[in-house]
C-alpha atoms as a PDB file:
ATOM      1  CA  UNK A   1     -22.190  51.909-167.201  1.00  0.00           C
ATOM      2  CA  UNK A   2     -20.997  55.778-167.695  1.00  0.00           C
ATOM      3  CA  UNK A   3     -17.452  54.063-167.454  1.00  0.00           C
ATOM      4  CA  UNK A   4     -18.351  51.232-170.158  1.00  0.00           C
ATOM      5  CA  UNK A   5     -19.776  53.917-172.777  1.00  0.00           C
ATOM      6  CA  UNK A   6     -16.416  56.122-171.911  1.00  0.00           C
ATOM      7  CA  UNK A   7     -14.146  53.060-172.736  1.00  0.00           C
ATOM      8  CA  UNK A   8     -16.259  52.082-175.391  1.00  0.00           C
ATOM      9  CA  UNK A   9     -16.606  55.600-177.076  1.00  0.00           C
ATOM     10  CA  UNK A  10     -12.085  55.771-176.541  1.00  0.00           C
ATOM     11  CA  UNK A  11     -11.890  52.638-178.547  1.00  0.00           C
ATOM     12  CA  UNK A  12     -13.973  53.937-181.579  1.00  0.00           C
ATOM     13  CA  UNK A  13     -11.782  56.674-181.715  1.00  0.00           C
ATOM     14  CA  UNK A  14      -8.269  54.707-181.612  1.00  0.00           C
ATOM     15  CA  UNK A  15      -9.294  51.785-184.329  1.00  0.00           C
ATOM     16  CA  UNK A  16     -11.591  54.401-186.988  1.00  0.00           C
ATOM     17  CA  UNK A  17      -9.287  57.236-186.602  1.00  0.00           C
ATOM     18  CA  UNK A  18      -6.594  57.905-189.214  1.00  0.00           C
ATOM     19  CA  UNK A  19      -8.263  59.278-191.971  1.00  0.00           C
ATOM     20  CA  UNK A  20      -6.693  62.721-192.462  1.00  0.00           C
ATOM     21  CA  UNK A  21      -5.368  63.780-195.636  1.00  0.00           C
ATOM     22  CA  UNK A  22      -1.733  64.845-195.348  1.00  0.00           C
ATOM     23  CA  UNK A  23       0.937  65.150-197.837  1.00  0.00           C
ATOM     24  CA  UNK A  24       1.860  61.788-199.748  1.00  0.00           C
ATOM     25  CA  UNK A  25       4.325  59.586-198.309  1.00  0.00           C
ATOM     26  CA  UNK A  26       7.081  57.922-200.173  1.00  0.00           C
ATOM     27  CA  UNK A  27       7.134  54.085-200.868  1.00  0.00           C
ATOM     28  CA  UNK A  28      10.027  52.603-202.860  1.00  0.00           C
ATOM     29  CA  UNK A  29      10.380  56.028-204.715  1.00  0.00           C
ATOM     30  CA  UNK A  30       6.896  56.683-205.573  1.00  0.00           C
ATOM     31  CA  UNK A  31       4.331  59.315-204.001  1.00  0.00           C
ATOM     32  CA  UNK A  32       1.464  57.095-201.802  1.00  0.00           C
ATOM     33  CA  UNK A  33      -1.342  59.201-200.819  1.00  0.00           C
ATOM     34  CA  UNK A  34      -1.683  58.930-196.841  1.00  0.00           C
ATOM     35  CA  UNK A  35      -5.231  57.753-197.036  1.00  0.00           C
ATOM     36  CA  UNK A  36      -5.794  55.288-199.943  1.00  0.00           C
ATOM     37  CA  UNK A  37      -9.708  53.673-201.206  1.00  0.00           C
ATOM     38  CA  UNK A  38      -9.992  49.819-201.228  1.00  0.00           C
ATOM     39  CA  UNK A  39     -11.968  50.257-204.393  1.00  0.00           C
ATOM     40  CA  UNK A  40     -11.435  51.842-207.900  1.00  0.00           C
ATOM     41  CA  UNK A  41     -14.930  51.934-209.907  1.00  0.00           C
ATOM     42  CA  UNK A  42     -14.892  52.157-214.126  1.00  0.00           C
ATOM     43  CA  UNK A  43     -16.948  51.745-216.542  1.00  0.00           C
ATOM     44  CA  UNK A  44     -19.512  48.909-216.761  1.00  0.00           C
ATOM     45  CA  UNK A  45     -18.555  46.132-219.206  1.00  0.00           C
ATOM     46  CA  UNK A  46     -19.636  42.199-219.306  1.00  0.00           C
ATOM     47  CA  UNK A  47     -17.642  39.473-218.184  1.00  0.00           C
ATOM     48  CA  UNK A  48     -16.610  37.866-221.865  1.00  0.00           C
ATOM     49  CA  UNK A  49     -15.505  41.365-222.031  1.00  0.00           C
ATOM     50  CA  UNK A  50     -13.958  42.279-218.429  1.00  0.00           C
ATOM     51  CA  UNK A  51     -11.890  38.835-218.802  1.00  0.00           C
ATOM     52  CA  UNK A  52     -10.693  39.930-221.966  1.00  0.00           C
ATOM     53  CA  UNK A  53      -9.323  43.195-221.082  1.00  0.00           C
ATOM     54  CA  UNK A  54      -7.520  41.733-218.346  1.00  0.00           C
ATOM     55  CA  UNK A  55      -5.756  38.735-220.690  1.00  0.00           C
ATOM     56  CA  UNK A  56      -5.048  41.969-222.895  1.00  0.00           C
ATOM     57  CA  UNK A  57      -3.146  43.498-219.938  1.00  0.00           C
ATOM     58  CA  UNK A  58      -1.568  40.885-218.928  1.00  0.00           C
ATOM     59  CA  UNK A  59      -3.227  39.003-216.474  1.00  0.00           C
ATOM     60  CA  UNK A  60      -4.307  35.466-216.176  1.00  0.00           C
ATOM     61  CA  UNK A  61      -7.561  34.657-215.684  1.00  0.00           C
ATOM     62  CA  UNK A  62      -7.412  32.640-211.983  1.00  0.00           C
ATOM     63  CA  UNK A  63     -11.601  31.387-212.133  1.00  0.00           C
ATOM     64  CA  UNK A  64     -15.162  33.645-211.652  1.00  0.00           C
ATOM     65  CA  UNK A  65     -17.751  33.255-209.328  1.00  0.00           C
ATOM     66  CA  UNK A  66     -21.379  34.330-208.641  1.00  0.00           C
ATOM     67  CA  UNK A  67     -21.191  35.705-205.247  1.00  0.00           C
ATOM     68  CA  UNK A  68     -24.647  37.633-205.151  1.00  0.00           C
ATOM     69  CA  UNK A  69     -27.484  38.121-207.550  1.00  0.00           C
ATOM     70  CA  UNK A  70     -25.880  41.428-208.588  1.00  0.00           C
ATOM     71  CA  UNK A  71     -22.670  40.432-210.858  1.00  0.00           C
ATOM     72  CA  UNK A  72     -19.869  38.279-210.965  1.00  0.00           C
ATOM     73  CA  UNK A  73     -16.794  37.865-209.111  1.00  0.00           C
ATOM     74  CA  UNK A  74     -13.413  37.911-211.579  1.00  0.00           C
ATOM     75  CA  UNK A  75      -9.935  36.585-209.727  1.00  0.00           C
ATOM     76  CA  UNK A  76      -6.788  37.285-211.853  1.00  0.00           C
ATOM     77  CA  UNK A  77      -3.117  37.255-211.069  1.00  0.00           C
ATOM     78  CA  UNK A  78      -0.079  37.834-212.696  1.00  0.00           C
ATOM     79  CA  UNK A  79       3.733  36.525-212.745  1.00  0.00           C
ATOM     80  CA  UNK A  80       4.762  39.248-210.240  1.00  0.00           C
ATOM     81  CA  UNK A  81       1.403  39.008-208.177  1.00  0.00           C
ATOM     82  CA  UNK A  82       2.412  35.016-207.882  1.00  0.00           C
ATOM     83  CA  UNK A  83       6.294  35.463-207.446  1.00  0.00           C
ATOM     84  CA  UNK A  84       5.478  38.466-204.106  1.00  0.00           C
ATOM     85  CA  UNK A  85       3.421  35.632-202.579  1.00  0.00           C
ATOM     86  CA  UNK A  86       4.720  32.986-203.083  1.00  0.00           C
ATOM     87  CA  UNK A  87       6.726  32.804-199.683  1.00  0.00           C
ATOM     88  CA  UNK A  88       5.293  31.892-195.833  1.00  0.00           C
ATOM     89  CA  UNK A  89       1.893  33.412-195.210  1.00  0.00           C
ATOM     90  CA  UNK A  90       1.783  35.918-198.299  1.00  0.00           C
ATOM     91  CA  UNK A  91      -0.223  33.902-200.641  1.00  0.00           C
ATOM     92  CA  UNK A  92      -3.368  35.499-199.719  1.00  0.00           C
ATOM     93  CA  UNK A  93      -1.786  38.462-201.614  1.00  0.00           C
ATOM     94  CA  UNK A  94      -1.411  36.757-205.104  1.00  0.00           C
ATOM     95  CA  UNK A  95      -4.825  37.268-206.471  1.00  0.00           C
ATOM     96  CA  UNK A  96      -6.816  40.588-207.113  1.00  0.00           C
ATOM     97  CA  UNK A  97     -10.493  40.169-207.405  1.00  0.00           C
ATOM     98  CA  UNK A  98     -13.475  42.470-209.116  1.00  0.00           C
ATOM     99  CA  UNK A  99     -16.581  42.587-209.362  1.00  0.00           C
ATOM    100  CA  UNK A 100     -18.488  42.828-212.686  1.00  0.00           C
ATOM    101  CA  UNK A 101     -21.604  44.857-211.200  1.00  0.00           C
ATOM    102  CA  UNK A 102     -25.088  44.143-213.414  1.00  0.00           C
ATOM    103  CA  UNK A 103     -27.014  46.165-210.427  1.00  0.00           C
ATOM    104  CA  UNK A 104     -24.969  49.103-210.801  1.00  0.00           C
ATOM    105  CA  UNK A 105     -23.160  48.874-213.774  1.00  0.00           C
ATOM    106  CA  UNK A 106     -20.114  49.685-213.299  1.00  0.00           C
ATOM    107  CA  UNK A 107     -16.842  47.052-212.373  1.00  0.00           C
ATOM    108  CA  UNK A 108     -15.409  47.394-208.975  1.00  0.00           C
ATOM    109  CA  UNK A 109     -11.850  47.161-208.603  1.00  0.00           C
ATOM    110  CA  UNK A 110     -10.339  45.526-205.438  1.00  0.00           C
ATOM    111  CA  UNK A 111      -7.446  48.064-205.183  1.00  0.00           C
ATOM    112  CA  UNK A 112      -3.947  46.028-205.315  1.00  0.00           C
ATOM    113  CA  UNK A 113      -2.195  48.793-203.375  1.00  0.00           C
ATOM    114  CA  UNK A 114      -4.681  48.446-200.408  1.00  0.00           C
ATOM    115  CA  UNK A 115      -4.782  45.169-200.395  1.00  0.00           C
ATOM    116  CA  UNK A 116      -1.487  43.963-201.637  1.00  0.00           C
ATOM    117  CA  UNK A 117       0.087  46.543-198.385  1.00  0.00           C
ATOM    118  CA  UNK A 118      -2.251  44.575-196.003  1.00  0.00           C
ATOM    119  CA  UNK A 119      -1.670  40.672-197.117  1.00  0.00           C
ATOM    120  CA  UNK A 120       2.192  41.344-197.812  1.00  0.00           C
ATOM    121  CA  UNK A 121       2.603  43.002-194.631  1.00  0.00           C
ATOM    122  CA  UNK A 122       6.482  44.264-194.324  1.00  0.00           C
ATOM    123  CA  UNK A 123       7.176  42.438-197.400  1.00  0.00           C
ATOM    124  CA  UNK A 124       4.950  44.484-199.510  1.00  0.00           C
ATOM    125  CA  UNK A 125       6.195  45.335-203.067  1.00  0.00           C
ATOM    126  CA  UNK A 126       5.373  48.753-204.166  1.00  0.00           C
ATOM    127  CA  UNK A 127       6.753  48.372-207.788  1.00  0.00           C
ATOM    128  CA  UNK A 128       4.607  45.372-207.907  1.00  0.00           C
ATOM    129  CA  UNK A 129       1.493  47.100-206.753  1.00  0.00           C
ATOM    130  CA  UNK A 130       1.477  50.177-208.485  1.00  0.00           C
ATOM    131  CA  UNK A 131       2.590  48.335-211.936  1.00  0.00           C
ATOM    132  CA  UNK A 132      -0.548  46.109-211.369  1.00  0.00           C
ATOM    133  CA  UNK A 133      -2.634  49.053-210.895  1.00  0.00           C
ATOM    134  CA  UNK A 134      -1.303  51.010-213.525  1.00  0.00           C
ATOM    135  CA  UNK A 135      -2.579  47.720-215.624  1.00  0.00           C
ATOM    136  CA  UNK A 136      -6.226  48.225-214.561  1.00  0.00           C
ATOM    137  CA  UNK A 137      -6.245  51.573-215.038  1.00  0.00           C
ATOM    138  CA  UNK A 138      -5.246  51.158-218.586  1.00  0.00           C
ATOM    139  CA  UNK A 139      -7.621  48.503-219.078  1.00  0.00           C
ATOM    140  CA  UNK A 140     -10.457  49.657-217.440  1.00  0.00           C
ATOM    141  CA  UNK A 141     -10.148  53.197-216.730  1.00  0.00           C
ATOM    142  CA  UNK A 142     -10.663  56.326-216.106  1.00  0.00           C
ATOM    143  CA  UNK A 143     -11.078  54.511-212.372  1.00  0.00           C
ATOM    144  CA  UNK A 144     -12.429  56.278-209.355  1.00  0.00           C
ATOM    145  CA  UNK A 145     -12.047  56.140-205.721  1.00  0.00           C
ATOM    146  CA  UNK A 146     -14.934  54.762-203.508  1.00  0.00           C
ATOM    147  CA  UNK A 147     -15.628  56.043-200.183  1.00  0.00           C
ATOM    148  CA  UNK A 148     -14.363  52.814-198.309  1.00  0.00           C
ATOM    149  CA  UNK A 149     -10.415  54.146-197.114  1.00  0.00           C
ATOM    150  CA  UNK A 150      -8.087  53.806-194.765  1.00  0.00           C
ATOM    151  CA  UNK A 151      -4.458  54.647-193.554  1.00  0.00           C
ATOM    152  CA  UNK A 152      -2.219  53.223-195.998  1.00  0.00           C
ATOM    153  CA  UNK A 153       0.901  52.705-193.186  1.00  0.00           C
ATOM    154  CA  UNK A 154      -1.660  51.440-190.808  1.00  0.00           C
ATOM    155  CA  UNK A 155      -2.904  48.697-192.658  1.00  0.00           C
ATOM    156  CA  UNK A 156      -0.165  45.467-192.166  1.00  0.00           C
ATOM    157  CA  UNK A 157      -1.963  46.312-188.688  1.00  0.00           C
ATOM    158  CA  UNK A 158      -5.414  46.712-189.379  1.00  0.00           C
ATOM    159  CA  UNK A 159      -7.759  44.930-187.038  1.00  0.00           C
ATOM    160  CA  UNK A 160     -11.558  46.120-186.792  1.00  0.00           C
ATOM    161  CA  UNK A 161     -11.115  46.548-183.246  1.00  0.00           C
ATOM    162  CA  UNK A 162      -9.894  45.522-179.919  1.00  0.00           C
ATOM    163  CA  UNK A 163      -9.296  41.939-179.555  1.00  0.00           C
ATOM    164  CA  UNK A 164     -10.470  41.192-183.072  1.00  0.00           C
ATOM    165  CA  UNK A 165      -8.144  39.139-185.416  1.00  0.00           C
ATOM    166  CA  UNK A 166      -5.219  40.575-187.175  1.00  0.00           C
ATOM    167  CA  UNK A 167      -3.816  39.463-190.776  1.00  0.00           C
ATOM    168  CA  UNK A 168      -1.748  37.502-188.956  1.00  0.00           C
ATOM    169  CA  UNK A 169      -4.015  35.813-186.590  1.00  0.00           C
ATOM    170  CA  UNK A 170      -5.394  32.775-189.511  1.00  0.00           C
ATOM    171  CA  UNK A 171      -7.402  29.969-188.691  1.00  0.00           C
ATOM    172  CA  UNK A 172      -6.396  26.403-189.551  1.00  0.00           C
ATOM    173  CA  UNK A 173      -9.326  24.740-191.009  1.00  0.00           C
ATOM    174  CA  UNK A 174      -6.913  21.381-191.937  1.00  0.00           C
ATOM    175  CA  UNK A 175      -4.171  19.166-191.882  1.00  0.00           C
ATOM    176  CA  UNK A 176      -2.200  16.578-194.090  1.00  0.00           C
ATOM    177  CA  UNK A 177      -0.294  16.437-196.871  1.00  0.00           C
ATOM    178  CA  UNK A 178      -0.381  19.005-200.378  1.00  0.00           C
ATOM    179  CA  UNK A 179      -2.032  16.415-202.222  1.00  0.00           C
ATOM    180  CA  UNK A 180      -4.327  15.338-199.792  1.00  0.00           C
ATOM    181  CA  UNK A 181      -5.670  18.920-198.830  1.00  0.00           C
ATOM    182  CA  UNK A 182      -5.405  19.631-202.133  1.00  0.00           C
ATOM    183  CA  UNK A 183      -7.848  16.744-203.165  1.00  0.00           C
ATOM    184  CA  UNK A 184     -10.170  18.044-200.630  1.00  0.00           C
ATOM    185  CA  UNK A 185     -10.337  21.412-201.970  1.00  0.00           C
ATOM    186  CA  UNK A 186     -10.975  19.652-205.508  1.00  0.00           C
ATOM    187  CA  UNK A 187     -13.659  17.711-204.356  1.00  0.00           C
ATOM    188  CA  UNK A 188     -15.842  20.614-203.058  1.00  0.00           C
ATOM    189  CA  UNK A 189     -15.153  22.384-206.361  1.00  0.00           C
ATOM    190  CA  UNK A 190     -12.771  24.831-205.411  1.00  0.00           C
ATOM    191  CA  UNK A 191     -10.740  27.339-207.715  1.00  0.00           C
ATOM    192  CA  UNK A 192      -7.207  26.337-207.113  1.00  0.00           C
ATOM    193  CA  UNK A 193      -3.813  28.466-208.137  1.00  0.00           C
ATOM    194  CA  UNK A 194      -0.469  26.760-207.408  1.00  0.00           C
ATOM    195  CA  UNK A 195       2.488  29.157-206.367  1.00  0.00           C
ATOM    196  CA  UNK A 196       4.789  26.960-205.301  1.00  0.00           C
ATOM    197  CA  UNK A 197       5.643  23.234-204.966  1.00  0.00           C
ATOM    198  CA  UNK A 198       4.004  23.159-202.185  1.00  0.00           C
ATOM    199  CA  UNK A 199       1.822  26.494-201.502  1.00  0.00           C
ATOM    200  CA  UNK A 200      -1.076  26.690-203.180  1.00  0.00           C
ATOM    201  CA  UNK A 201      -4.411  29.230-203.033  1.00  0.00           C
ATOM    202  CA  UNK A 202      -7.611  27.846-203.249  1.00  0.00           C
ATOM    203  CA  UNK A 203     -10.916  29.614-203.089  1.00  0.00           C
ATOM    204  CA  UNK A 204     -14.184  27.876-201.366  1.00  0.00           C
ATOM    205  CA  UNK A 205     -17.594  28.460-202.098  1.00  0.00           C
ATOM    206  CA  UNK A 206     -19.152  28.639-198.508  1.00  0.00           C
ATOM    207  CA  UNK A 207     -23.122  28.091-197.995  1.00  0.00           C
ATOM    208  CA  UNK A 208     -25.649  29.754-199.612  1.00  0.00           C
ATOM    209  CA  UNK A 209     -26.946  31.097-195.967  1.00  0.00           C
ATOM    210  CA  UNK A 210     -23.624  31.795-194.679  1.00  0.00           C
ATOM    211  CA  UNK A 211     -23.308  33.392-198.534  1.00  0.00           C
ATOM    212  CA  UNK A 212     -26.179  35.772-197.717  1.00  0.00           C
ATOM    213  CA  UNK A 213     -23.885  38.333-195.111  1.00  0.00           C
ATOM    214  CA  UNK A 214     -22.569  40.609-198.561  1.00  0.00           C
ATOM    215  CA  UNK A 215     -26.894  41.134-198.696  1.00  0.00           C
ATOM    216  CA  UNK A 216     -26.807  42.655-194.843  1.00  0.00           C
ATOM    217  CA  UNK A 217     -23.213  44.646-195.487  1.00  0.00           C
ATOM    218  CA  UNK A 218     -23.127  45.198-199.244  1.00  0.00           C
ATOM    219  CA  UNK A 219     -23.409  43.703-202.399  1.00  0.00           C
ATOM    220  CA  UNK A 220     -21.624  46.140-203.999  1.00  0.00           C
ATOM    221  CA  UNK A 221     -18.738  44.527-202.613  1.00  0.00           C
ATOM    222  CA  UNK A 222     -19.429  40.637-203.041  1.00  0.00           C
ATOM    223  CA  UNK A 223     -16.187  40.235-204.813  1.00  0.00           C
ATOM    224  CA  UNK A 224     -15.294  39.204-201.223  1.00  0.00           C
ATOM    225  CA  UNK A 225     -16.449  36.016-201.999  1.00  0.00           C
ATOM    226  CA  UNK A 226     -15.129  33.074-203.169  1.00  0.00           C
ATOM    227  CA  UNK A 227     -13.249  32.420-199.736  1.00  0.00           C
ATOM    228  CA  UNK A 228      -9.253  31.928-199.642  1.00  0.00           C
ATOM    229  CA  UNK A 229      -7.660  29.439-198.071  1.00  0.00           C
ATOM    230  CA  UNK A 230      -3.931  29.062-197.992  1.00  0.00           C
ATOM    231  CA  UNK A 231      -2.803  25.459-198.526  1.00  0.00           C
ATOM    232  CA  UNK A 232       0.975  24.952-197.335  1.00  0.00           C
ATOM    233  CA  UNK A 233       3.398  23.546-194.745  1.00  0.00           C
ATOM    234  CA  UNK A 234       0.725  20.741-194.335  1.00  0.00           C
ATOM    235  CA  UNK A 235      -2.219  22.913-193.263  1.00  0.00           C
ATOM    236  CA  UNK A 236      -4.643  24.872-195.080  1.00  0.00           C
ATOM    237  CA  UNK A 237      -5.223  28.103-193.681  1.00  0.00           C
ATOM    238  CA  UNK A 238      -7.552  31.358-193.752  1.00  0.00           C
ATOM    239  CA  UNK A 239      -8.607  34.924-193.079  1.00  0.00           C
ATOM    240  CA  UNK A 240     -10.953  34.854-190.187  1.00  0.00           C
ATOM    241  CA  UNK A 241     -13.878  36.452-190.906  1.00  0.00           C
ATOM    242  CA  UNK A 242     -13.598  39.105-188.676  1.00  0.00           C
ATOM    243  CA  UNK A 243     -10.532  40.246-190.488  1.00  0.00           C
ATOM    244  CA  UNK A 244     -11.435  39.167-194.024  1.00  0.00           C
ATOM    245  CA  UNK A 245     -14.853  41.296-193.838  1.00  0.00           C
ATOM    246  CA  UNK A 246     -13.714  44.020-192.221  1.00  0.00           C
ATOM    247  CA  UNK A 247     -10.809  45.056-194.270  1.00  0.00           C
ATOM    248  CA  UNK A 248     -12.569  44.616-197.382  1.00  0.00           C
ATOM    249  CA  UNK A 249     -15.552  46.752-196.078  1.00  0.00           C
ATOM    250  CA  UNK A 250     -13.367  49.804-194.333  1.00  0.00           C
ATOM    251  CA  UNK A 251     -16.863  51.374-193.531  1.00  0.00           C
ATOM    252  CA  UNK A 252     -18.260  48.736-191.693  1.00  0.00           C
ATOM    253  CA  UNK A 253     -19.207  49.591-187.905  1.00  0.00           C
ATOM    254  CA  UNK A 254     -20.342  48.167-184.787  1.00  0.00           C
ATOM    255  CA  UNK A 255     -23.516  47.596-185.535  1.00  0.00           C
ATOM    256  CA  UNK A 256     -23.180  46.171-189.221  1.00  0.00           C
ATOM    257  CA  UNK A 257     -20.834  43.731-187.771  1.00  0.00           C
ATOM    258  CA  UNK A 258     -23.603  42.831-185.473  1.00  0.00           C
ATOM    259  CA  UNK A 259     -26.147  42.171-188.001  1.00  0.00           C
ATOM    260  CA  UNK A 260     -22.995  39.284-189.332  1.00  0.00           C
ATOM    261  CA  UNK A 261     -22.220  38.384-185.908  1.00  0.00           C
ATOM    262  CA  UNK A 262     -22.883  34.241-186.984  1.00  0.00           C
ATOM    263  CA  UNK A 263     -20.574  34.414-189.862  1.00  0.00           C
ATOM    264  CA  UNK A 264     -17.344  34.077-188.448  1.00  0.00           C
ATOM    265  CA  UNK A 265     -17.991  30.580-186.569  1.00  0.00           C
ATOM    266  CA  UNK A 266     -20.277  29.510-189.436  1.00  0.00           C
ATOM    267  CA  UNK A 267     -17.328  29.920-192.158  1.00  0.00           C
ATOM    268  CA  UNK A 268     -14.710  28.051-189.851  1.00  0.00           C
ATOM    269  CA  UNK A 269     -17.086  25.439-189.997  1.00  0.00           C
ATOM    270  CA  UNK A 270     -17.593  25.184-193.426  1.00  0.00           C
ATOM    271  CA  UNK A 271     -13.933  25.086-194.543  1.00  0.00           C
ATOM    272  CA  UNK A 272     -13.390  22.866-191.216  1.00  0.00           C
ATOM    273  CA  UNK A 273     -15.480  20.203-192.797  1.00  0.00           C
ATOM    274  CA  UNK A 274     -13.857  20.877-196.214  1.00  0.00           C
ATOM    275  CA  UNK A 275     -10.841  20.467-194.925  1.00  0.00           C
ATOM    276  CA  UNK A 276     -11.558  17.299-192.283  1.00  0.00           C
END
């Protein structure tokens, strides 16, 4: 048992270490602080209004969602966000989400540096990034950090822990042709972006139980919902859970995962059936 704890307590240290501050590192000519947030907070505005600030900056409005009782979900992309993905398994990265917050008042920013470093993996597209940051700011700043950070080179490699999913790692939840997954994902009312003739992102509105896990982890972060699923090559793919959840909450240990630990089968299922 002594030995267990020991190995245990050794792999908590490897997979939640790395979040030192250190001097900036240099991506395609611009200063990147070591240790970035996932979130940017601002000031609390309405939807009509959120949406409207980000058509003023640039972005098109990709669909909203309800994901919790606390706010609304807000997906947007852009002609660079689109033309970065739009190649094999990078489509996840065309969309930035936030989070109009009614509970807390305040919107919450998915950061696209974070997130754009982790989905684009060694393709990632600093000028791309930053510019699409540098939008939000405008439009919704001054932003903030949130607590939830990690290494910014470690995360084309983030997994929560040993023997959990990378990005990499996605689950095929169907098969056929473009039009006939995409008819599926039409049918159950999905939110559908095209990239390419023939890649698509499509978001999924899972359960209202499986729904439920941002109430255990966070609502303050339900902008993780819709669900994406990746629609080309003839399959539709997606994040596992165990990836998608834990990269979007950083902070999330052991034991909150625990508390989850029926989401991950029950939202293969869902888009399984979607998809069928």
């Amino acid at each position: 048992m002594r030995k267990i704890l020991a190995l245990t307590a050794v792999a908590f240290a490897i997979v939640f270490s790395g979040c030192s501050t250190a001097a900036p590192k240099i991506e395609g000519g611009v200063a990147v602080d070591k240790v970035i947030s996932a979130y940017r907070t601002g000031a609390y505005v309405d939807v009509d209004t959120a949406k409207a600030k980000l058509k003023a900056a640039g972005f098109e409005i990709v669909g909203t969602y309800e994901p919790a009782s606390n706010g609304t979900t807000i997906l947007y992309t852009n002609a660079a966000m689109k033309a970065d993905a739009n190649k094999p398994l990078r489509g996840f990265a065309a969309v930035g989400r936030m989070l109009v917050d009614d509970e807390r008042k305040q919107v919450h920013i998915a950061n696209p540096i974070y997130f754009s470093k982790a989905y684009l993996q060694d393709e990632y597209n600093h000028a791309t990034a930053s510019a699409t940051y540098t939008a939000l700011e405008s439009a919704f700043g001054p932003l903030k950090n949130t607590e939830d950070t990690w290494e910014f080179e470690k995360l084309p490699n983030y997994h929560f822990m040993i023997a959990m999913p990378y990005y990499k790692d996605m689950g095929v939840v169907g098969t056929g042709t473009t039009a006939e997954l995409l008819a599926k994902a039409k049918e159950a009312k999905g939110i559908i972006l095209e990239l390419g003739s023939d890649r698509y992102l499509t978001f999924i509105e899972l359960d209202r139980r499986t729904n439920k896990f941002v109430n255990k982890i966070g609502t303050d972060k339900a902008e993780v919902l819709p669900w994406p699923v990746l629609i080309e090559n003839g399959e539709a793919k997606t994040l596992k859970a165990e990836y998608h959840i834990a990269i979007s909450y950083p902070l999330l240990d052991l034991g909150g995962f625990a508390n989850i630990m029926t989401v991950p089968a029950a939202v293969l299922k869902i888009l399984e059936k979607t998809f069928k």
